[in-house]
N, C-alpha and C. Protein backbone atom coordinates (compact mmCIF):
# COMPACT_ATOMS: atom_id res chain seq x y z
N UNK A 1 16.71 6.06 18.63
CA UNK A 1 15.85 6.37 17.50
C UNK A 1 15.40 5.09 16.82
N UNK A 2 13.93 5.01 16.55
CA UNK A 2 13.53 3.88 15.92
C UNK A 2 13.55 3.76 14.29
N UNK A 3 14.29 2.99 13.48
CA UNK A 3 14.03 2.93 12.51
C UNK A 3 12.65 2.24 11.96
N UNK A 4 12.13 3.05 10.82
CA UNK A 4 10.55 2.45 10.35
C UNK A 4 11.11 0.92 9.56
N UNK A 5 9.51 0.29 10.07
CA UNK A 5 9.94 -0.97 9.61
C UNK A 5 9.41 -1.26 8.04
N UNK A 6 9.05 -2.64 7.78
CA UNK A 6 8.30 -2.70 6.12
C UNK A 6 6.89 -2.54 7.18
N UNK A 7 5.77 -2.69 6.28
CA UNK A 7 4.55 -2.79 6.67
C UNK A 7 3.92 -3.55 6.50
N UNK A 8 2.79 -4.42 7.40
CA UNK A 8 2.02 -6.00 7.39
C UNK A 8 2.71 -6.31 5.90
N UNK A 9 2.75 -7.52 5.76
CA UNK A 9 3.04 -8.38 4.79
C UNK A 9 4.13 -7.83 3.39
N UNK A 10 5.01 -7.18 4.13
CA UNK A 10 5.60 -6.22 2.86
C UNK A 10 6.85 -7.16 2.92
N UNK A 11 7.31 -8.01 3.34
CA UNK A 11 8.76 -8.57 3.39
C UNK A 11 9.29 -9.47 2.23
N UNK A 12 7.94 -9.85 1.53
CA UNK A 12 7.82 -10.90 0.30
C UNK A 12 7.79 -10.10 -0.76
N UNK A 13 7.51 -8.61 -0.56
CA UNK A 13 7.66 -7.42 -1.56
C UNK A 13 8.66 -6.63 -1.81
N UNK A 14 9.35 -7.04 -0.39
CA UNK A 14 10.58 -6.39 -0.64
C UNK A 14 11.97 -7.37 -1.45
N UNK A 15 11.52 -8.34 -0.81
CA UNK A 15 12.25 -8.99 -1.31
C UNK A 15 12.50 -9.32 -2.83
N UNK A 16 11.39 -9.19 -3.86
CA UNK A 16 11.08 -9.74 -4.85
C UNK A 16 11.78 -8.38 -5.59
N UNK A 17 11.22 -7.12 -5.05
CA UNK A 17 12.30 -5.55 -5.62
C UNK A 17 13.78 -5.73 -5.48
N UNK A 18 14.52 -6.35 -4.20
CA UNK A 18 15.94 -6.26 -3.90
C UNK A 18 16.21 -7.95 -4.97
N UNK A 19 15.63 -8.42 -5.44
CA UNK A 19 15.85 -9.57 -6.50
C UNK A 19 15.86 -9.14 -7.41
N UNK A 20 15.15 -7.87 -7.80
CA UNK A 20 15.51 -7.23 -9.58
C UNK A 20 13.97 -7.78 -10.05
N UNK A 21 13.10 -8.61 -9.04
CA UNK A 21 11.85 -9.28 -9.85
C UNK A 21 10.58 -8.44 -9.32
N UNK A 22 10.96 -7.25 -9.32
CA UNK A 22 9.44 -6.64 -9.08
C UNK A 22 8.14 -6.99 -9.79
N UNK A 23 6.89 -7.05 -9.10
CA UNK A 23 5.52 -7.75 -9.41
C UNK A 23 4.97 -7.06 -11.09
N UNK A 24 4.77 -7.08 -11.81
CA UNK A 24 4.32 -6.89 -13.09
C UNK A 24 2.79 -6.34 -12.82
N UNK A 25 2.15 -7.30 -12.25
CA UNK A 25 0.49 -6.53 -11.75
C UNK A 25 0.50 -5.74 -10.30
N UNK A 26 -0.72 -4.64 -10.44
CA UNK A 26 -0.48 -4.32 -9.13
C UNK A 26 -0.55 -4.76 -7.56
N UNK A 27 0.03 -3.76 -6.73
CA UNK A 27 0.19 -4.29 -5.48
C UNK A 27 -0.92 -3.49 -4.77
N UNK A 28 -1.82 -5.22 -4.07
CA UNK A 28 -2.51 -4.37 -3.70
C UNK A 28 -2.57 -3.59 -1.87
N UNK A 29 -2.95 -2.90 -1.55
CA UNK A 29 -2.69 -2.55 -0.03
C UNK A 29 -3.93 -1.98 0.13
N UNK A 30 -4.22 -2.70 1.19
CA UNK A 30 -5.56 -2.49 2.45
C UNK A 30 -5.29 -1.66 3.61
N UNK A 31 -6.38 -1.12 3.67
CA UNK A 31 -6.74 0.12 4.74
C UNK A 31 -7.95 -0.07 5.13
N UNK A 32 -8.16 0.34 6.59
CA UNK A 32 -9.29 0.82 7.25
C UNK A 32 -9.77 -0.72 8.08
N UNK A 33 -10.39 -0.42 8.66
CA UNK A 33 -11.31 -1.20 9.75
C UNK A 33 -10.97 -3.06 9.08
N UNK A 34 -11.23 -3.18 8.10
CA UNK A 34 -11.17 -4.65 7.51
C UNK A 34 -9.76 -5.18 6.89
N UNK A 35 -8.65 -4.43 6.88
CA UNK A 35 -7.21 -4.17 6.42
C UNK A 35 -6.99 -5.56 6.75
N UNK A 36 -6.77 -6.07 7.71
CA UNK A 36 -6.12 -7.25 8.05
C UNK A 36 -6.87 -8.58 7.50
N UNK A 37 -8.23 -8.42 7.49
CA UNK A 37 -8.92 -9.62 7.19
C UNK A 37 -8.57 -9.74 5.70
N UNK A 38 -8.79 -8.68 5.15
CA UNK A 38 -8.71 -8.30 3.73
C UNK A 38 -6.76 -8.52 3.00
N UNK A 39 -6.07 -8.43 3.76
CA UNK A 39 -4.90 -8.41 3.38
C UNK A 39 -4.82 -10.40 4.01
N UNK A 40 -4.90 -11.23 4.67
CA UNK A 40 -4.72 -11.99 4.76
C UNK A 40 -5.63 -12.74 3.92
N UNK A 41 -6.48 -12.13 3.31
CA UNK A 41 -6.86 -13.17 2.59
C UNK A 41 -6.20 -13.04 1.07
N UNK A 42 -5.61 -11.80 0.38
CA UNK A 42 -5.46 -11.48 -0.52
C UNK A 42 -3.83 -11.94 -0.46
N UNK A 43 -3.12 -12.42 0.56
CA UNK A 43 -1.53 -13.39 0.10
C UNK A 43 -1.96 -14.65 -0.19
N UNK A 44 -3.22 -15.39 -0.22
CA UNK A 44 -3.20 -16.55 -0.17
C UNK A 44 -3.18 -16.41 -2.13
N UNK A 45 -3.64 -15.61 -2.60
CA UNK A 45 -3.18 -15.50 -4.18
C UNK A 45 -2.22 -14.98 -4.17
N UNK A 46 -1.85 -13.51 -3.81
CA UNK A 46 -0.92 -12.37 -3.90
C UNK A 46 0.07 -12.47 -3.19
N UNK A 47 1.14 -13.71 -2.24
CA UNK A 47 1.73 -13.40 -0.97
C UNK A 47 2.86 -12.29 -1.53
N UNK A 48 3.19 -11.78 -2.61
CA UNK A 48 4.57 -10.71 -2.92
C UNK A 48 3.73 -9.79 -3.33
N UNK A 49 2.22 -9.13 -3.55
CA UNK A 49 2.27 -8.13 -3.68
C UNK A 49 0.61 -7.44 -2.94
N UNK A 50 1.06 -8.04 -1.69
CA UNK A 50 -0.01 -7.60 -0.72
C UNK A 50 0.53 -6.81 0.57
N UNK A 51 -0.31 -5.47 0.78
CA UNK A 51 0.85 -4.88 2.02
C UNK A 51 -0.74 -4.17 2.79
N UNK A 52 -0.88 -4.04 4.06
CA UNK A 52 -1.56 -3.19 4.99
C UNK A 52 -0.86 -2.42 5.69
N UNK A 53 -2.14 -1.57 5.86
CA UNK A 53 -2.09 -0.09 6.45
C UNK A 53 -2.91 -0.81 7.72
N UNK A 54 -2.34 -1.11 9.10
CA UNK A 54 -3.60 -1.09 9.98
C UNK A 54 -4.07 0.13 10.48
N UNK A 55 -5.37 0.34 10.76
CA UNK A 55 -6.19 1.33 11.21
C UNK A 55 -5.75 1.52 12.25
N UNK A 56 -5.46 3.13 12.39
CA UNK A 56 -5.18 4.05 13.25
C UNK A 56 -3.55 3.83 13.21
N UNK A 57 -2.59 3.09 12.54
CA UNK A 57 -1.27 3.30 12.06
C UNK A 57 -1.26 4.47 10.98
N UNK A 58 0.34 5.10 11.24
CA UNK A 58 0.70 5.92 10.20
C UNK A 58 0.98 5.75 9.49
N UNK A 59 1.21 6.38 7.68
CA UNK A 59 1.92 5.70 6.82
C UNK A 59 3.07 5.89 7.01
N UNK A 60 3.88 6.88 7.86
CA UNK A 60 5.11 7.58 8.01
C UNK A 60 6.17 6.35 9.07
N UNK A 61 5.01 5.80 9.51
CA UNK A 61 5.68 4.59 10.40
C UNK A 61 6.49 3.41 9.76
N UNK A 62 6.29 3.36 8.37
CA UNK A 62 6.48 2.41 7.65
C UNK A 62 7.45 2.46 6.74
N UNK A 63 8.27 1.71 6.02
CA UNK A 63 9.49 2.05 4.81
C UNK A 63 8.65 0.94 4.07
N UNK A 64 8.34 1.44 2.91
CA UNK A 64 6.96 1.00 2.54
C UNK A 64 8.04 0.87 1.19
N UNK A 65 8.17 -1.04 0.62
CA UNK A 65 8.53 -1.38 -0.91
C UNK A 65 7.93 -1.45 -1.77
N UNK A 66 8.06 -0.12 -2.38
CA UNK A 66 7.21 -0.22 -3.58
C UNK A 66 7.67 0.14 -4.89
N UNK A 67 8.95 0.72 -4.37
CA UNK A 67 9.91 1.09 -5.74
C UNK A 67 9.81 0.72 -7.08
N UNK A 68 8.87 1.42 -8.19
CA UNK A 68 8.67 0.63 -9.36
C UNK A 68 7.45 0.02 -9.70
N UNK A 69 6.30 -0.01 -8.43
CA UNK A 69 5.57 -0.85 -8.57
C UNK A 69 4.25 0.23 -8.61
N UNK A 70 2.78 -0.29 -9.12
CA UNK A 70 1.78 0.34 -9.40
C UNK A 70 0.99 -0.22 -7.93
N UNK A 71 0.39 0.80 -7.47
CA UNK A 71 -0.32 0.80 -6.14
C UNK A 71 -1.76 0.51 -6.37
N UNK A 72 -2.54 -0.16 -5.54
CA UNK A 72 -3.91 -0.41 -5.45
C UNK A 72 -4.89 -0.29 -4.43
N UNK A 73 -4.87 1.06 -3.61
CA UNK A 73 -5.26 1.06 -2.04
C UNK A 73 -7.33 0.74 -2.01
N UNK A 74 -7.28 -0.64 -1.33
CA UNK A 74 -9.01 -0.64 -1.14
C UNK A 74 -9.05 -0.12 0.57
N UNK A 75 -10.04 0.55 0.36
CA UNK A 75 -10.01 1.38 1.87
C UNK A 75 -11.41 0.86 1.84
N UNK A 76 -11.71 0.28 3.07
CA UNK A 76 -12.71 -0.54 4.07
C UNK A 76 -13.84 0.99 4.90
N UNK A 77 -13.07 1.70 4.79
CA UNK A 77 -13.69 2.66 5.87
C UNK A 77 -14.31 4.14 4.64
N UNK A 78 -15.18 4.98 5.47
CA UNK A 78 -14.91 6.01 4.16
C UNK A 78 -13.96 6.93 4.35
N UNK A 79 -13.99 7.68 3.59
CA UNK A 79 -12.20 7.96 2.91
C UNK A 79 -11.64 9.39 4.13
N UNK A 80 -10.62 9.30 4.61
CA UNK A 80 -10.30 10.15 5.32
C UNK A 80 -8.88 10.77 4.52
N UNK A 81 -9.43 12.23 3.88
CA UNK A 81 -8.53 12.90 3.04
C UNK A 81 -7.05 13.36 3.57
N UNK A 82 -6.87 13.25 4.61
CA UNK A 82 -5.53 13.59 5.30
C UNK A 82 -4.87 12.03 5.36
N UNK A 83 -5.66 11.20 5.59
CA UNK A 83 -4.87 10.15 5.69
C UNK A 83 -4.36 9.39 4.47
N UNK A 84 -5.36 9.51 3.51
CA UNK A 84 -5.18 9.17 2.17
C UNK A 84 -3.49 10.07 1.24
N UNK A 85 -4.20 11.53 1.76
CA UNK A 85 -2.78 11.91 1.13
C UNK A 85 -1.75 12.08 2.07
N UNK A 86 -1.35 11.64 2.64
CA UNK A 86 -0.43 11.25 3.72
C UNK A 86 0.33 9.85 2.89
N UNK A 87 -0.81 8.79 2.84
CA UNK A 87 -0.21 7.39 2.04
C UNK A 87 0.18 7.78 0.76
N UNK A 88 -0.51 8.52 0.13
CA UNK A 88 -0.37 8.44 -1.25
C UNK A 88 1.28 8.82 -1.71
N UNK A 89 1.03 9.99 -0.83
CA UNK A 89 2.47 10.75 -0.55
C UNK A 89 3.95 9.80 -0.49
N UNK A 90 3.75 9.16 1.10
CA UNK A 90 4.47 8.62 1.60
C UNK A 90 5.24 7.52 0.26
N UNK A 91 4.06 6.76 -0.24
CA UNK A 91 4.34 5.67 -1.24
C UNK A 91 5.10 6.34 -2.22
N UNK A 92 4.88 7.33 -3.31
CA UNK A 92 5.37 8.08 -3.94
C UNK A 92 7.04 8.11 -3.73
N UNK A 93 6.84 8.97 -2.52
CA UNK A 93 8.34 9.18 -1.97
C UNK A 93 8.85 7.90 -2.01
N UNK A 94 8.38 6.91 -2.08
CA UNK A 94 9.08 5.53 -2.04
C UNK A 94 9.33 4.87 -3.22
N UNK A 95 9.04 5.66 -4.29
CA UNK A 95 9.07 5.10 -5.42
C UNK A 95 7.81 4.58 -6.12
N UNK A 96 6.51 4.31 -5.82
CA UNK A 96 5.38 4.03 -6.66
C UNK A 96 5.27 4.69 -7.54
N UNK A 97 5.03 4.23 -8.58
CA UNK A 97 5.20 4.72 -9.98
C UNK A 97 3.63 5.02 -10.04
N UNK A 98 2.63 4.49 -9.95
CA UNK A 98 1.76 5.35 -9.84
C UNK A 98 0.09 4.44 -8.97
N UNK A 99 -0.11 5.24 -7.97
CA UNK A 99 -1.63 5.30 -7.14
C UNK A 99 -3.09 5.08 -7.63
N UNK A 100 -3.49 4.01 -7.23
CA UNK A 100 -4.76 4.42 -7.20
C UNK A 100 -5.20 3.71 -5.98
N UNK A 101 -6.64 4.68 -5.89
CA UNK A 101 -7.47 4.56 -4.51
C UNK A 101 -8.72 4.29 -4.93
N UNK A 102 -9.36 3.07 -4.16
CA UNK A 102 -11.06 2.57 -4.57
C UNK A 102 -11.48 2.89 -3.02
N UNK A 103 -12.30 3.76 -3.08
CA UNK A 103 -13.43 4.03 -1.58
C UNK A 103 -13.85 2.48 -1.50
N UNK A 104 -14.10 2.45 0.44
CA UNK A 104 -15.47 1.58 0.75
C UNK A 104 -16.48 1.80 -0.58
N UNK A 105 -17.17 2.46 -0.88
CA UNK A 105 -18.36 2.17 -1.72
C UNK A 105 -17.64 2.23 -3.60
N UNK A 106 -16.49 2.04 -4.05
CA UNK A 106 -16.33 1.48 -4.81
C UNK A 106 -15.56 2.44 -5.79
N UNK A 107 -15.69 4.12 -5.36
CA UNK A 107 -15.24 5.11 -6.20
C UNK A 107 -13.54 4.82 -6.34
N UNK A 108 -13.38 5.19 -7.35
CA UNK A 108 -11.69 5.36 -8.08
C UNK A 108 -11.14 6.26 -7.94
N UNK A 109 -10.32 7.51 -7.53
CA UNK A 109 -9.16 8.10 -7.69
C UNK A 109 -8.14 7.81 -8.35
N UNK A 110 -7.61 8.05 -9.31
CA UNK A 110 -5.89 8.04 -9.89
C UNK A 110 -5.30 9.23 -9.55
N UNK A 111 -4.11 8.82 -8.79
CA UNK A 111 -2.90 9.81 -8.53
C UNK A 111 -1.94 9.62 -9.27
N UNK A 112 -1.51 10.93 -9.65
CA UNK A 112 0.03 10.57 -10.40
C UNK A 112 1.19 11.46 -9.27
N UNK A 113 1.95 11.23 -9.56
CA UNK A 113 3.54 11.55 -9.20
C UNK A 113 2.97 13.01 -8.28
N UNK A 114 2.45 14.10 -9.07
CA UNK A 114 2.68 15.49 -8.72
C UNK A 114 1.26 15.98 -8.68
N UNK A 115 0.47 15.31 -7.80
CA UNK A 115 -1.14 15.38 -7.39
C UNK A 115 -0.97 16.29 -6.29
């Protein structure tokens, strides 16, 4: 049986939660088609509170650190509602205190706890 791992760039996030120094601003996490370009460029400010979703990965694949922390998902692609609440979910269950989602073209969602 495989245990899930952290997800792109989550190891500097986890670490900073299992230190007691969780990030104060939010964390942001990339999705969709541009995830990687977009997440490597966003540690060169952010390296503890930047995490990707690569396209066509699950969120369920992942033990995703977020315990405590406020979420910021920019999604590159347009919005695929199963997959979105799949993450939103997943993060939740992990402790995110609370979601939000900006579409490719710029729209906002706020999720709370019991969406």
């Amino acid at each position: 049986m495989r245990h899930p791992k952290l997800p792109p760039y989550g190891k500097a996030l986890a670490q900073s939660i299992a230190d007691q120094n969780p990030p104060i601003n939010d964390v942001y996490l990339f999705m969709g088609s541009w995830a990687w370009q977009k997440a490597q460029n966003s540690i060169l400010m952010r390296p503890d509170r930047t995490l990707c979703l690569p396209k066509g990965a699950s969120p369920f694949s992942y033990l995703w650190p977020v315990s405590g922390c406020d979420i910021l998902i920019f999604d590159s692609d347009p919005p695929n509602e199963d997959l979105i609440e799949d993450l939103v979910a997943i993060l939740f269950h992990h402790g995110a205190s609370i979601v939000r989602y900006v579409s490719h073209d710029g729209t906002l969602s706020i999720f709370n706890f019991n969406f």
